[in-house]
N, C-alpha and C. Protein backbone atom coordinates (compact mmCIF):
# COMPACT_ATOMS: atom_id res chain seq x y z
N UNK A 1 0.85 -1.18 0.00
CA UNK A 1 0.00 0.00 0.00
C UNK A 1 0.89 1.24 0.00
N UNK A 2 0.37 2.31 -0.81
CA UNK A 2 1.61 3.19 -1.26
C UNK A 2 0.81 4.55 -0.71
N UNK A 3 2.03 5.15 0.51
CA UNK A 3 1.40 6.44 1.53
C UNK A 3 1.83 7.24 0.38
N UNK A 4 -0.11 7.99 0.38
CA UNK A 4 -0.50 9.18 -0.65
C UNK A 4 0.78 10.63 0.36
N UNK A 5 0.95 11.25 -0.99
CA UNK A 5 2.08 12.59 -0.23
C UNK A 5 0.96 13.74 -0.11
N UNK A 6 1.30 14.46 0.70
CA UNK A 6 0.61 15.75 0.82
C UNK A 6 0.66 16.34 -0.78
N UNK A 7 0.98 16.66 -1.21
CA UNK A 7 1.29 17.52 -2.71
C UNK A 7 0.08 16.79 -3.54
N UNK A 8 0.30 15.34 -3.51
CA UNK A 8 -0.41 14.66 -4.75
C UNK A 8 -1.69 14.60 -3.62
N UNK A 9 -2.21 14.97 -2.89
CA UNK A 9 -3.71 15.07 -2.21
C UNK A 9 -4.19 16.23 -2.83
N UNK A 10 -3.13 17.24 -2.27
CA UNK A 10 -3.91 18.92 -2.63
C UNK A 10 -2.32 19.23 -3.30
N UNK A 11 -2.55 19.38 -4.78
CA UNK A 11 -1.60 20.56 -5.82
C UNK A 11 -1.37 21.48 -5.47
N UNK A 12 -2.44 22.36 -4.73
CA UNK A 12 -1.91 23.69 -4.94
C UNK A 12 -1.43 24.28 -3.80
N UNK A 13 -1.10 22.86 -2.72
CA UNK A 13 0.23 23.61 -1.92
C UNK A 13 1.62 23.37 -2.45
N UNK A 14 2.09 22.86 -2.93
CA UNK A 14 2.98 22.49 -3.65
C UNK A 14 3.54 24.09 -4.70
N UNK A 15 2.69 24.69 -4.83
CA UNK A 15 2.59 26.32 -5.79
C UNK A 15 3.61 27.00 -4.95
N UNK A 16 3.53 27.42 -4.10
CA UNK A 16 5.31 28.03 -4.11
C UNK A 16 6.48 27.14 -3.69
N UNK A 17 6.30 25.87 -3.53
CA UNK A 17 7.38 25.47 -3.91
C UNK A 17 8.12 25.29 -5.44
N UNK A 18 7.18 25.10 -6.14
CA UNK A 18 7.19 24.87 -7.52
C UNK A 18 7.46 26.25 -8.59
N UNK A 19 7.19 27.30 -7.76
CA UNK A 19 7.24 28.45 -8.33
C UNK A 19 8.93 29.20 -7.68
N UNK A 20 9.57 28.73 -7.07
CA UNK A 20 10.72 29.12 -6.44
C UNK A 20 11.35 28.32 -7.14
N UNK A 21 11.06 27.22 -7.68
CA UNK A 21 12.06 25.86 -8.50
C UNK A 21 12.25 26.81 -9.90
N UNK A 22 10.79 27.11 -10.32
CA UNK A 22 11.17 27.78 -11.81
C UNK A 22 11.84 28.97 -11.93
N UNK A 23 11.66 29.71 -10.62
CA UNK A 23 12.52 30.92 -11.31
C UNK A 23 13.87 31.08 -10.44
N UNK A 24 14.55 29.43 -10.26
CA UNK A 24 15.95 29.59 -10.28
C UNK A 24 16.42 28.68 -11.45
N UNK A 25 15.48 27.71 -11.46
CA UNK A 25 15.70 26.82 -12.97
C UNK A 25 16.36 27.73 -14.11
N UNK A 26 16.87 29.04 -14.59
CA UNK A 26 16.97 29.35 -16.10
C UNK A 26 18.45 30.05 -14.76
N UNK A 27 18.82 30.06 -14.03
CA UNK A 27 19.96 30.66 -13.48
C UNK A 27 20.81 29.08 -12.97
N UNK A 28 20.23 28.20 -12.22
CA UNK A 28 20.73 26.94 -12.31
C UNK A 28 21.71 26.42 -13.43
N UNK A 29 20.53 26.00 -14.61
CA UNK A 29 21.20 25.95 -15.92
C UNK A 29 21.76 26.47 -16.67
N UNK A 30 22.02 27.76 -16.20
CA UNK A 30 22.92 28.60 -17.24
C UNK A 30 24.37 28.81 -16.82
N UNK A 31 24.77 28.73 -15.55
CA UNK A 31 26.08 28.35 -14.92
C UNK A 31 26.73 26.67 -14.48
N UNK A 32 27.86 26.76 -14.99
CA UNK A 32 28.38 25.96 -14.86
C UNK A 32 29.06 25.56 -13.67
N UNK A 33 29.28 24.64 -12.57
CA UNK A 33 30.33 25.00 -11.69
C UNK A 33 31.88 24.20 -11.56
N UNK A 34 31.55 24.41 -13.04
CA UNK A 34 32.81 23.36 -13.46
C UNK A 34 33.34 21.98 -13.38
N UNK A 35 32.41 21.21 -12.68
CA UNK A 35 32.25 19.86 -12.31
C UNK A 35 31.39 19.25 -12.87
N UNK A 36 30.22 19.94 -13.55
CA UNK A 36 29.18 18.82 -14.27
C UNK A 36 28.81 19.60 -15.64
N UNK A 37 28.41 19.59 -16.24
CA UNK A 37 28.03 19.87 -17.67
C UNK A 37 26.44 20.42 -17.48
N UNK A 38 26.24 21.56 -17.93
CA UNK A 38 25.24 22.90 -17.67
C UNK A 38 23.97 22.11 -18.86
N UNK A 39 24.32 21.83 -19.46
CA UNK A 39 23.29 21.52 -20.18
C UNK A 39 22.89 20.41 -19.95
N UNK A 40 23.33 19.12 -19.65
CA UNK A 40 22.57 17.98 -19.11
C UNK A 40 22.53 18.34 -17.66
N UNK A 41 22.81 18.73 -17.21
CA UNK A 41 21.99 18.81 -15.82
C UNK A 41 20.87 19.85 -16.04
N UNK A 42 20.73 20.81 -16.84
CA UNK A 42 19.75 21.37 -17.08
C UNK A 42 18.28 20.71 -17.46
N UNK A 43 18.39 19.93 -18.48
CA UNK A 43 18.21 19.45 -19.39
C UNK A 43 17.19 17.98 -17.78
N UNK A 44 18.17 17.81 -17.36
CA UNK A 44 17.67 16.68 -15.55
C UNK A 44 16.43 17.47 -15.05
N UNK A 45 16.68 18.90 -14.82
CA UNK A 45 16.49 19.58 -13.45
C UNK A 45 14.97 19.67 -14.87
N UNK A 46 15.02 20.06 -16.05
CA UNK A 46 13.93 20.69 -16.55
C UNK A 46 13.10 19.63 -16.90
N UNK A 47 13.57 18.03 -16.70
CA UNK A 47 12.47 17.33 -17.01
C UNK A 47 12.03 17.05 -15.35
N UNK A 48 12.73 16.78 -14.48
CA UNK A 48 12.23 16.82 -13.31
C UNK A 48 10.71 17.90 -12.59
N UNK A 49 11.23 19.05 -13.13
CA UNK A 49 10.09 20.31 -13.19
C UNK A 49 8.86 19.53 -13.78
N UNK A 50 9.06 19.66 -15.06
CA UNK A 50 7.71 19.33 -15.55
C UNK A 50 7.13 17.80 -15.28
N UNK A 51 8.06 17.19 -15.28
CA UNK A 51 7.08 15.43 -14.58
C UNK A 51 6.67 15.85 -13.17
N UNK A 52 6.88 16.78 -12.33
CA UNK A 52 5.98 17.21 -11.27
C UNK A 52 5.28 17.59 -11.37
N UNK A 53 5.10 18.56 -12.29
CA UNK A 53 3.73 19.48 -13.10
C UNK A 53 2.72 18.23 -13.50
N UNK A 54 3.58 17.55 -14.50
CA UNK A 54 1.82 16.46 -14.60
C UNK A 54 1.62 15.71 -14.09
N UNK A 55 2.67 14.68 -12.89
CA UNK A 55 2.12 14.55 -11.67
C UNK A 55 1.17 14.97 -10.73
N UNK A 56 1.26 16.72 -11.12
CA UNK A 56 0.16 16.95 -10.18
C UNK A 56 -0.67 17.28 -10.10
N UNK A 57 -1.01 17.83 -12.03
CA UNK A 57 -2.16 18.60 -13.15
C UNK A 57 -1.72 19.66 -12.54
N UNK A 58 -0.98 19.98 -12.78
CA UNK A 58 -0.68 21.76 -13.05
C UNK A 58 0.21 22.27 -14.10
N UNK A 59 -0.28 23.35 -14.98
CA UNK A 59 0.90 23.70 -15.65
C UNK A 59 1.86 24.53 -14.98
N UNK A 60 2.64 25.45 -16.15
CA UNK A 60 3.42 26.03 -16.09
C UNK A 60 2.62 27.70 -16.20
N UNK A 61 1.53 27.81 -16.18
CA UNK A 61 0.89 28.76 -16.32
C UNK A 61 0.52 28.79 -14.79
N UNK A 62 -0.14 27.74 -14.86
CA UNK A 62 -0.53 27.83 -12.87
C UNK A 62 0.46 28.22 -11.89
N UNK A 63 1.74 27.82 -12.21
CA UNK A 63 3.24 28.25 -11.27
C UNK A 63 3.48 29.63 -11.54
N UNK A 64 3.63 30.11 -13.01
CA UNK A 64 3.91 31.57 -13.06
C UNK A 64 2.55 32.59 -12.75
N UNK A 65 1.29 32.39 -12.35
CA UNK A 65 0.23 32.83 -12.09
C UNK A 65 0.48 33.35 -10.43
N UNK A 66 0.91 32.20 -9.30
CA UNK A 66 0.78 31.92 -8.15
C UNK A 66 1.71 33.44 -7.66
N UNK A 67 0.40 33.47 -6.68
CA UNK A 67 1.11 34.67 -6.40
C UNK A 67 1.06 34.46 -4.61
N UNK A 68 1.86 35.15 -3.63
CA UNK A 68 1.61 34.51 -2.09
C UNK A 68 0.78 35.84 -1.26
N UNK A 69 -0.17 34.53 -0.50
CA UNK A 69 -1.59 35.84 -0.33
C UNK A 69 -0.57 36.72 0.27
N UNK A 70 -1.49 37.85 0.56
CA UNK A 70 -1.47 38.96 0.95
C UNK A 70 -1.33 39.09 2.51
N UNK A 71 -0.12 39.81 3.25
CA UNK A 71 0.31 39.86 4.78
C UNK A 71 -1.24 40.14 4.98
N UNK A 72 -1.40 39.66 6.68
CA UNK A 72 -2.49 40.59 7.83
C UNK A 72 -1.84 41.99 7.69
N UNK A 73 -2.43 42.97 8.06
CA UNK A 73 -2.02 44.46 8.80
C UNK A 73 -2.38 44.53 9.77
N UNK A 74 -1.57 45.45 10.98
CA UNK A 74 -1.99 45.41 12.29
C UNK A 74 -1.93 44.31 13.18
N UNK A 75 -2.11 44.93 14.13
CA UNK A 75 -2.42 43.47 15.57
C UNK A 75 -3.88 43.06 15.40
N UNK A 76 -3.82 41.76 15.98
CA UNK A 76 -5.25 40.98 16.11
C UNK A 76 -6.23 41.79 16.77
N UNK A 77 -7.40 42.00 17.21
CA UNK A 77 -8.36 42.28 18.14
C UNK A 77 -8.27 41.71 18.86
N UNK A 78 -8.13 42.59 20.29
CA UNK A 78 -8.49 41.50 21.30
C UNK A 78 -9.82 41.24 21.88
N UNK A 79 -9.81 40.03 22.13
CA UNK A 79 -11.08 39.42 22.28
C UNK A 79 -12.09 40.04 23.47
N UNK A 80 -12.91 40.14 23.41
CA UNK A 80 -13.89 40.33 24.76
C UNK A 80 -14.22 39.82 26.05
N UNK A 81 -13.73 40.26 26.82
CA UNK A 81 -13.56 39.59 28.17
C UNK A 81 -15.01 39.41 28.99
């Protein structure tokens, strides 16, 4: 019996993780650090991205969409005694 992950229950917590992956993904792959080859590891990291995407029915539109709600302002109310 295979334990369901949080992500593949509910997708769209997974949205800023997935959205922090893509916009280091095109800086990842574009430097080298002289030990592995920029384009196949790119080439890893960018199929890895997207087999999570349809793992989880989301595109790449849904990741660059996600935006993180909006802070509280102020202190709480305090409650009524």
């Amino acid at each position: 019996m295979a334990i369901p992950r949080a992500h593949e229950q509910s997708p769209e917590s997974a949205l800023p993780l997935l959205r922090a992956f893509a916009e280091l993904l095109p800086r990842v792959t574009a430097q080298g650090d002289g030990y592995a080859d920029p384009a196949t590891d790119g080439e890893l990291l960018q199929r890895a991205y997207s087999g999570r995407l349809t793992r989880l029915g989301l595109t790449a539109d849904d990741v660059d969409s996600w935006r993180p709600p909006a802070p509280g302002r102020g202190r709480p109310r305090k409650s009524a005694q």
